[in-house]
N, C-alpha and C. Protein backbone atom coordinates (compact mmCIF):
# COMPACT_ATOMS: atom_id res chain seq x y z
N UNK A 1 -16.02 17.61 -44.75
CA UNK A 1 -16.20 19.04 -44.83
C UNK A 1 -15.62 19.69 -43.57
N UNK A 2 -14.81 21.09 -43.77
CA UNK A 2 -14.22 21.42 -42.80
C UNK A 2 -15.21 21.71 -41.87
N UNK A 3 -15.13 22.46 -40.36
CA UNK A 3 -16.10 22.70 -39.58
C UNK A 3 -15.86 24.47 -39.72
N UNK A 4 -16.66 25.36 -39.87
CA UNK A 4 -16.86 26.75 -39.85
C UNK A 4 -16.70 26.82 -38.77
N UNK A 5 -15.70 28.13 -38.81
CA UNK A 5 -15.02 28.82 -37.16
C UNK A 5 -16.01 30.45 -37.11
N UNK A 6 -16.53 30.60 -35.90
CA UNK A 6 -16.92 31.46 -35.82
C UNK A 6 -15.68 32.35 -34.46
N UNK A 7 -15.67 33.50 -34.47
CA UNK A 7 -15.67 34.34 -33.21
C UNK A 7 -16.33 34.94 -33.27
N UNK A 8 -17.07 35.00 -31.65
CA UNK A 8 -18.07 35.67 -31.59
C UNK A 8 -17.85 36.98 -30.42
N UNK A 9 -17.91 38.14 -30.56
CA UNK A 9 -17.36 38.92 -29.37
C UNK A 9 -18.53 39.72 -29.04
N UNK A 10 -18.53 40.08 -27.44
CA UNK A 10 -19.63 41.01 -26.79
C UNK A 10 -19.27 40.99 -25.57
N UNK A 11 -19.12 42.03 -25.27
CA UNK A 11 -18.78 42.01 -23.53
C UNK A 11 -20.10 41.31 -22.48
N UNK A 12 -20.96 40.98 -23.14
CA UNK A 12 -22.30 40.54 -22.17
C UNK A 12 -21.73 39.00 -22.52
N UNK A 13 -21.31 38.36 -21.38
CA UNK A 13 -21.05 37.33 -21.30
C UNK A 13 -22.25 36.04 -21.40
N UNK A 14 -23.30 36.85 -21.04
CA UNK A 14 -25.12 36.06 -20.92
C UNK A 14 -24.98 35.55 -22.59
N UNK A 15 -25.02 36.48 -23.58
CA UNK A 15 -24.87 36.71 -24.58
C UNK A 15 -24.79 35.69 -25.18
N UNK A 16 -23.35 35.84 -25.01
CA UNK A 16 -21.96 34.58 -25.51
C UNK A 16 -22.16 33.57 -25.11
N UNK A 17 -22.50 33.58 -23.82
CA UNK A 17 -22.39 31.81 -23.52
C UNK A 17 -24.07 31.11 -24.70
N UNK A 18 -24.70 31.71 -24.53
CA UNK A 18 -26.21 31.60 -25.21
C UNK A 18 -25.69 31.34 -26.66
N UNK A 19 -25.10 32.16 -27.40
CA UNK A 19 -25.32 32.06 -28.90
C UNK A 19 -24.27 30.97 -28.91
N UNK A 20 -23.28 31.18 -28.63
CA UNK A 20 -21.85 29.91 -28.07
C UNK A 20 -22.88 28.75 -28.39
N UNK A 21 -23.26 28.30 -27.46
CA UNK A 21 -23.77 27.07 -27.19
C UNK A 21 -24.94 26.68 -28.59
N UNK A 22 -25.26 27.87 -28.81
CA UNK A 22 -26.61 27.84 -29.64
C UNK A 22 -26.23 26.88 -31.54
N UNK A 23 -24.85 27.96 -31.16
CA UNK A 23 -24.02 27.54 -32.51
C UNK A 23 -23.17 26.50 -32.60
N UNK A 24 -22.27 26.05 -31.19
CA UNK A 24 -21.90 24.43 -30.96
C UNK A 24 -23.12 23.49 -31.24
N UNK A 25 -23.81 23.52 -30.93
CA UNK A 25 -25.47 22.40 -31.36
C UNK A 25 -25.24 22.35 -32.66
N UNK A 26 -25.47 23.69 -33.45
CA UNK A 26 -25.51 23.03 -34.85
C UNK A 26 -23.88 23.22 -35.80
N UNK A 27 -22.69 22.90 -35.00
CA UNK A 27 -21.90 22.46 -35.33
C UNK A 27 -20.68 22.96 -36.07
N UNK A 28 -20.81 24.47 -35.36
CA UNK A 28 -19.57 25.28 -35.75
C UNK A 28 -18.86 25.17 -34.52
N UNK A 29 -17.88 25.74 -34.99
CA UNK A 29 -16.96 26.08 -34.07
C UNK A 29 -16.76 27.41 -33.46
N UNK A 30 -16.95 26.98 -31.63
CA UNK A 30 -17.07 29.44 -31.85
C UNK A 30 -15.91 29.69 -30.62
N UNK A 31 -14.91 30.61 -31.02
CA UNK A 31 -14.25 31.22 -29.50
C UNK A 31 -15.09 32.20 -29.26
N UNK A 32 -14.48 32.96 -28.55
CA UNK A 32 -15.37 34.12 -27.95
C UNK A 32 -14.26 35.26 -27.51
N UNK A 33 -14.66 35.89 -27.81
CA UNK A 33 -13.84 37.71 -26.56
C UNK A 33 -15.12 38.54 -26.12
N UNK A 34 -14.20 39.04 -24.99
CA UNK A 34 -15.21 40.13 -25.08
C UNK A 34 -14.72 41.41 -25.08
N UNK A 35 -13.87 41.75 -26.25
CA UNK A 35 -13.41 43.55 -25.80
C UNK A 35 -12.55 43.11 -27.23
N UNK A 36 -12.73 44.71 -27.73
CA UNK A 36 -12.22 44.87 -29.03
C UNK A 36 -11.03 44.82 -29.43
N UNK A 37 -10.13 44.64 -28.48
CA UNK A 37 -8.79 44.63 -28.85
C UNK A 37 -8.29 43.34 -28.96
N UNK A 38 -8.90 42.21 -28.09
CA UNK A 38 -8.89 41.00 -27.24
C UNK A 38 -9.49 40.36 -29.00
N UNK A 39 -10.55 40.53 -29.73
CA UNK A 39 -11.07 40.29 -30.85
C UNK A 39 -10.00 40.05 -31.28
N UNK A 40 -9.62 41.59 -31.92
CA UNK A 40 -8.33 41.74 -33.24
C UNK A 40 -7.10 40.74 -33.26
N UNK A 41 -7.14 40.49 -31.88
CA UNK A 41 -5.49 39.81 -31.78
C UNK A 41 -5.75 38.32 -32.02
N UNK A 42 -6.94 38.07 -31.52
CA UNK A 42 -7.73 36.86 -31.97
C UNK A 42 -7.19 36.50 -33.56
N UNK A 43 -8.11 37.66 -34.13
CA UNK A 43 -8.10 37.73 -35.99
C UNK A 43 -6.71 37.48 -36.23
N UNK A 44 -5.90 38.13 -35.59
CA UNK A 44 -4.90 38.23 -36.27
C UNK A 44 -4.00 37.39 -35.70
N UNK A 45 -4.27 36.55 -34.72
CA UNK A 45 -3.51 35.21 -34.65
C UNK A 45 -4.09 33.91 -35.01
N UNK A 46 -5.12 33.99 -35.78
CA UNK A 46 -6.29 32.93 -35.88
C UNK A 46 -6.96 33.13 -37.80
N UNK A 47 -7.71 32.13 -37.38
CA UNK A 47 -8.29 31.96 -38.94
C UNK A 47 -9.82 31.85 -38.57
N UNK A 48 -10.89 32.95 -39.26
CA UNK A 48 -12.19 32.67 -38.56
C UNK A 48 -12.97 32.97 -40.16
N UNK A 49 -13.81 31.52 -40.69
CA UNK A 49 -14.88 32.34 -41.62
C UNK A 49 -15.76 33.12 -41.16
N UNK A 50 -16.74 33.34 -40.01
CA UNK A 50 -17.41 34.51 -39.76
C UNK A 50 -17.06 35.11 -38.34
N UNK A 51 -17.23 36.45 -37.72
CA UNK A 51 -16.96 37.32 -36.85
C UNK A 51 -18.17 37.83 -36.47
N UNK A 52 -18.90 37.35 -35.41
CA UNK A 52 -20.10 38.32 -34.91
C UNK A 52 -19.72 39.45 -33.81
N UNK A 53 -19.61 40.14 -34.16
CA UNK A 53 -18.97 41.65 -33.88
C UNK A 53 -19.86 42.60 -33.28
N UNK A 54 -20.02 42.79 -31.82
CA UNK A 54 -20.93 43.63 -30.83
C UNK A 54 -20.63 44.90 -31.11
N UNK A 55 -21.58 46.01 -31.43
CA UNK A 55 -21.06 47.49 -31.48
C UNK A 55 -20.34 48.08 -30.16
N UNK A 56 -20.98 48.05 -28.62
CA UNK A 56 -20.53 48.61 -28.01
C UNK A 56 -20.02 47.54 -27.59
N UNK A 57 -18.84 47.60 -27.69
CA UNK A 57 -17.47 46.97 -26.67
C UNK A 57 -16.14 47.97 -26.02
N UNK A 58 -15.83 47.23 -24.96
CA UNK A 58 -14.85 48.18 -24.09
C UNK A 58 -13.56 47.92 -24.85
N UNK A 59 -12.79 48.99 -24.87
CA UNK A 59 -11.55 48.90 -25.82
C UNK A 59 -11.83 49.69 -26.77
N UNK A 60 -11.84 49.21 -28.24
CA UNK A 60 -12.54 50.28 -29.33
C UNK A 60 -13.91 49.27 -29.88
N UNK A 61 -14.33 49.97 -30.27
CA UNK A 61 -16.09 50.10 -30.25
C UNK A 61 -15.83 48.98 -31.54
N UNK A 62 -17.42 48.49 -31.75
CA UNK A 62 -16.93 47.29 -32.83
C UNK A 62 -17.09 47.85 -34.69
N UNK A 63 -17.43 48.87 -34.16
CA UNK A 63 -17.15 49.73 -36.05
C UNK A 63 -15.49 50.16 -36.28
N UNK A 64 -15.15 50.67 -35.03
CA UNK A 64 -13.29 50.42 -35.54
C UNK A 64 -12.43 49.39 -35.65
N UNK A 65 -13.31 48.07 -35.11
CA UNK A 65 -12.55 46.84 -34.90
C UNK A 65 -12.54 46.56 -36.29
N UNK A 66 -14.38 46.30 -36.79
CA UNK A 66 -14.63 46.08 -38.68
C UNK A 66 -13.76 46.72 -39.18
N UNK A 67 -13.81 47.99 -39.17
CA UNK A 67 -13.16 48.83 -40.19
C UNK A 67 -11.35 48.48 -40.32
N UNK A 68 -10.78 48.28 -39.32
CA UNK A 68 -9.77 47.68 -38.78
C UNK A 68 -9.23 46.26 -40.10
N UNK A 69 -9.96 45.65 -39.28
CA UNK A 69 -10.08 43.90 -39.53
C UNK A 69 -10.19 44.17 -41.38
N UNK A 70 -11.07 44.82 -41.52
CA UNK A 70 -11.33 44.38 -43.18
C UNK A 70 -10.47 45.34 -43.87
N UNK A 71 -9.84 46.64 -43.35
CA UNK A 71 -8.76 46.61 -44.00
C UNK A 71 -7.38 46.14 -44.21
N UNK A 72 -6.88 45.43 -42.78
CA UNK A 72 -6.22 44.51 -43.25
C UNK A 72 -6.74 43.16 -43.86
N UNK A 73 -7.45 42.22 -43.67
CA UNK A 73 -7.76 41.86 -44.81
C UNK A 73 -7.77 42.20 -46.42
N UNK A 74 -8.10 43.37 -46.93
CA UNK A 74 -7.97 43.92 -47.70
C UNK A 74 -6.55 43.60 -48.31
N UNK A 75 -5.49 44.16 -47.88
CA UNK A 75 -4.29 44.46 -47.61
C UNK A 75 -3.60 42.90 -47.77
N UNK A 76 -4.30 42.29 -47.10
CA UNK A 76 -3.72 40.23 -47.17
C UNK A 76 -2.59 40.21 -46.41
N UNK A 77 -3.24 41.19 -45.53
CA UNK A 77 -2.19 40.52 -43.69
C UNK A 77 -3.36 39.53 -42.73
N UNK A 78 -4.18 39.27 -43.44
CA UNK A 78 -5.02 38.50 -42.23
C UNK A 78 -5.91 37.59 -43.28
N UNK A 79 -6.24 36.38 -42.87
CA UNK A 79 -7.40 35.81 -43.46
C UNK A 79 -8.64 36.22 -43.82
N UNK A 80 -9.28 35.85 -44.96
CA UNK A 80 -10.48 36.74 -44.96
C UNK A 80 -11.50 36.21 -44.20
N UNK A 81 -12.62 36.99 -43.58
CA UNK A 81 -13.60 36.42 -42.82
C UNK A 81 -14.94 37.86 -43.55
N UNK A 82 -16.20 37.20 -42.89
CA UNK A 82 -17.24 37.94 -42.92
C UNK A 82 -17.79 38.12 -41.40
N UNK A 83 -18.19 39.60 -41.66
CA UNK A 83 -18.40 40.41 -40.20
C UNK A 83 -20.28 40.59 -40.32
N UNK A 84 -20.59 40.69 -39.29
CA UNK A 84 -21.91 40.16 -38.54
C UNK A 84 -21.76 41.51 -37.72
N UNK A 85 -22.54 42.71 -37.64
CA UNK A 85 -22.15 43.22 -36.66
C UNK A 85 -23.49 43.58 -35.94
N UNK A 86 -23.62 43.54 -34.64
CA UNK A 86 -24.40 42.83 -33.76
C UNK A 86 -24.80 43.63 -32.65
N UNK A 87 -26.01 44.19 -32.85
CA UNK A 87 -26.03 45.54 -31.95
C UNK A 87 -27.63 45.19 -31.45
N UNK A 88 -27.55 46.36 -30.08
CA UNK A 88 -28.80 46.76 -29.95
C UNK A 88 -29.38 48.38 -30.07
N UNK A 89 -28.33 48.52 -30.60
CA UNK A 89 -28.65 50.02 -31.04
C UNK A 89 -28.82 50.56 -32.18
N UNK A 90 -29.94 51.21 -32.30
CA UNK A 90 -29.98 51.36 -33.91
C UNK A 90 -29.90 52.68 -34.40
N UNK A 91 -29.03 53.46 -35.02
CA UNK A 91 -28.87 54.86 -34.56
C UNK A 91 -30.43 55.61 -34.85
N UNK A 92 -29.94 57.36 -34.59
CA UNK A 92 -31.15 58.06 -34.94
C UNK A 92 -31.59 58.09 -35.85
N UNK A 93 -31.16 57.97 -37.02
CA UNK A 93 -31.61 58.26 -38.63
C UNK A 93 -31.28 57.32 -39.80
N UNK A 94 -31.95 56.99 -40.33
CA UNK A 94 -31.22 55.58 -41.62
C UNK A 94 -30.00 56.62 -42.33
N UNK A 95 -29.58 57.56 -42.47
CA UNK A 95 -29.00 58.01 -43.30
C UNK A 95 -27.79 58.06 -42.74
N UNK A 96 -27.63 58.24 -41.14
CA UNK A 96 -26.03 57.83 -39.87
C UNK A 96 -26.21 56.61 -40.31
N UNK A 97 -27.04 55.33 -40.10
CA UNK A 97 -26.98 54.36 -39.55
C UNK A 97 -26.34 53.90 -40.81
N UNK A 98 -26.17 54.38 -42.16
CA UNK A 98 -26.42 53.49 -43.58
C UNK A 98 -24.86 54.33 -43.49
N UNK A 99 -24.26 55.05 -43.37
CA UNK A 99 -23.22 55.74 -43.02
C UNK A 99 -21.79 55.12 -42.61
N UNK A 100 -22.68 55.18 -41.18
CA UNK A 100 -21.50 54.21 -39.92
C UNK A 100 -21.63 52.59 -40.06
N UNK A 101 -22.40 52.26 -41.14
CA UNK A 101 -22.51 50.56 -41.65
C UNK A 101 -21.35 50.56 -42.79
N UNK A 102 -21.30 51.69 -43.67
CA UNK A 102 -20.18 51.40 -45.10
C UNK A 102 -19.36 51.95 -44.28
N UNK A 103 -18.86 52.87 -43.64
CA UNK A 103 -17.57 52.97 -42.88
C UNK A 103 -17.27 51.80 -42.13
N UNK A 104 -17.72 51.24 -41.84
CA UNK A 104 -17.40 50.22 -40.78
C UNK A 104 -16.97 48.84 -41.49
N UNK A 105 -17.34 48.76 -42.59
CA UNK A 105 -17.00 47.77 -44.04
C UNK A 105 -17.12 46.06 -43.76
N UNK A 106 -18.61 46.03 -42.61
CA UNK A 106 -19.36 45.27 -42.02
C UNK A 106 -20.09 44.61 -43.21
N UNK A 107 -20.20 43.22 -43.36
CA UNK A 107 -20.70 42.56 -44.13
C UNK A 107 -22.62 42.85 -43.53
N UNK A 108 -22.92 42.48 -43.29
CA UNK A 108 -24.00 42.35 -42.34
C UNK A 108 -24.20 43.12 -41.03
N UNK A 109 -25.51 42.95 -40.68
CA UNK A 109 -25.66 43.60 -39.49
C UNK A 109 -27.20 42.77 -38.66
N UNK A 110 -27.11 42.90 -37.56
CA UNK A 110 -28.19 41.86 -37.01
C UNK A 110 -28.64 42.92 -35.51
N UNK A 111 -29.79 42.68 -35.52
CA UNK A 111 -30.49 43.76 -33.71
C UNK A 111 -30.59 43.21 -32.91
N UNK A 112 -30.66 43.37 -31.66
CA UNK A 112 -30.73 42.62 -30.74
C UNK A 112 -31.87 43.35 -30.46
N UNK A 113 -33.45 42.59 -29.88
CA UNK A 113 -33.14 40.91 -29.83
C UNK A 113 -33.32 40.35 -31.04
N UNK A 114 -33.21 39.46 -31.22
CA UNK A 114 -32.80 38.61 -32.72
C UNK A 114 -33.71 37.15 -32.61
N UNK A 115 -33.58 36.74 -33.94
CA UNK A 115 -34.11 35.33 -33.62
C UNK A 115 -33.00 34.33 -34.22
N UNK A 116 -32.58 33.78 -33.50
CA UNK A 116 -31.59 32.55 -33.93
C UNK A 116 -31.63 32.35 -35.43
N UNK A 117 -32.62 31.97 -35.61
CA UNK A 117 -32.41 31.33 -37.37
C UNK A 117 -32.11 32.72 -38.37
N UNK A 118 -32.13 33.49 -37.77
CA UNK A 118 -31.93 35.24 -38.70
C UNK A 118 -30.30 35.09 -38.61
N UNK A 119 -30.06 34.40 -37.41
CA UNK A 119 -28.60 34.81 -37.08
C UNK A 119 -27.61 33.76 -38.13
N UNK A 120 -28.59 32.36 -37.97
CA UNK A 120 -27.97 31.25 -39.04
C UNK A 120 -28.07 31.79 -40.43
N UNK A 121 -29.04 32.53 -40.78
CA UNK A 121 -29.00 32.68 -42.37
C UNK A 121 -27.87 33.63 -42.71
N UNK A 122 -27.69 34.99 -41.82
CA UNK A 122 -26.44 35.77 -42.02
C UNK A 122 -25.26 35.11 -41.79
N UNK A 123 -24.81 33.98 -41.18
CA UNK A 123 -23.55 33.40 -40.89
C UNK A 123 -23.67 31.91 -42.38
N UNK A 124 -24.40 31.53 -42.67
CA UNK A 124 -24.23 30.84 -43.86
C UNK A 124 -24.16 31.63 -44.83
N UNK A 125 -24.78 32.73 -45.22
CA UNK A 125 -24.73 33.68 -46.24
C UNK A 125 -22.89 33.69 -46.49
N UNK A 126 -22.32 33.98 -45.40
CA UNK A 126 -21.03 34.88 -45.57
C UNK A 126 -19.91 33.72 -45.10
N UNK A 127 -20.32 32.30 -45.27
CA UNK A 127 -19.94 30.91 -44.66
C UNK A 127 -18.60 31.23 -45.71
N UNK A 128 -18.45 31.43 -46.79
CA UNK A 128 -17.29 30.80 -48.10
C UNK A 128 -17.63 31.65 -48.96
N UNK A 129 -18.18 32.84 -48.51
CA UNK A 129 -18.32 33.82 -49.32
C UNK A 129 -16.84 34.79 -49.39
N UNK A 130 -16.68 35.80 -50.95
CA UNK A 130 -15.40 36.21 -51.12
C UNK A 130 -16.17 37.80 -50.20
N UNK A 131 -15.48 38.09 -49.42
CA UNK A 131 -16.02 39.23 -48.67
C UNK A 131 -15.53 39.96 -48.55
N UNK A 132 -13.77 40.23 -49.09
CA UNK A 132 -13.04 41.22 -49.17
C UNK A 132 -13.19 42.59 -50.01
């Protein structure tokens, strides 16, 4: 069985090295960035089944990176992957937040702080799933 590639991006390097390691144990594979542009070029020189995708990142924020990423995907200039997007912010109102989630064309979404196994069930969910 192949090994699942993750990238995982967040400018909090504490972060990354933590979930990194958390997710080498149980036997994916993860690069890392930390800045939204540094991501994309990733995607788009690379092959990743899931993307855990930080909202605030330096460069462009991680709802233009999604929105980005899955329309080319869309399009079938890039591999398909499923997006994780990975915040600690939760906006003011469910009705922005449910908003800037379908604009952003984010498979998922996860809060920080989180509990590991929340994080495994959203990244197997979207493991070989068609997500385009």
């Amino acid at each position: 069985m192949e090994q699942v590639k993750v990238l995982l991006v967040d400018d909090e390097r504490d972060i990354v090295d933590t979930v990194k390691y958390s997710l080498e144990l149980r036997g994916y594979e993860v690069d890392s960035a930390y800045d939204g542009v540094s991501a994309m070029a990733m995607v788009r020189g690379g092959r990743y089944d899931v993307i855990i995708l930080d909202v605030m990142l330096p460069g462009k924020n991680g709802y233009e990176v999604s929105r980005t990423l899955k329309e080319e995907m869309e399009a079938g200039k890039i591999d398909t992957a499923g997006i994780v997007l990975f915040t600690a912010r939760k906006l003011d109102n469910e009705l922005r937040e449910e908003f800037v989630a379908t604009w952003s064309k984010a498979d998922d979404c996860i809060y920080k702080p989180f509990e590991m196994e929340d994080l495994l069930k959203k990244i197997q969910a979207l493991e070989h799933a068609d997500v385009t």
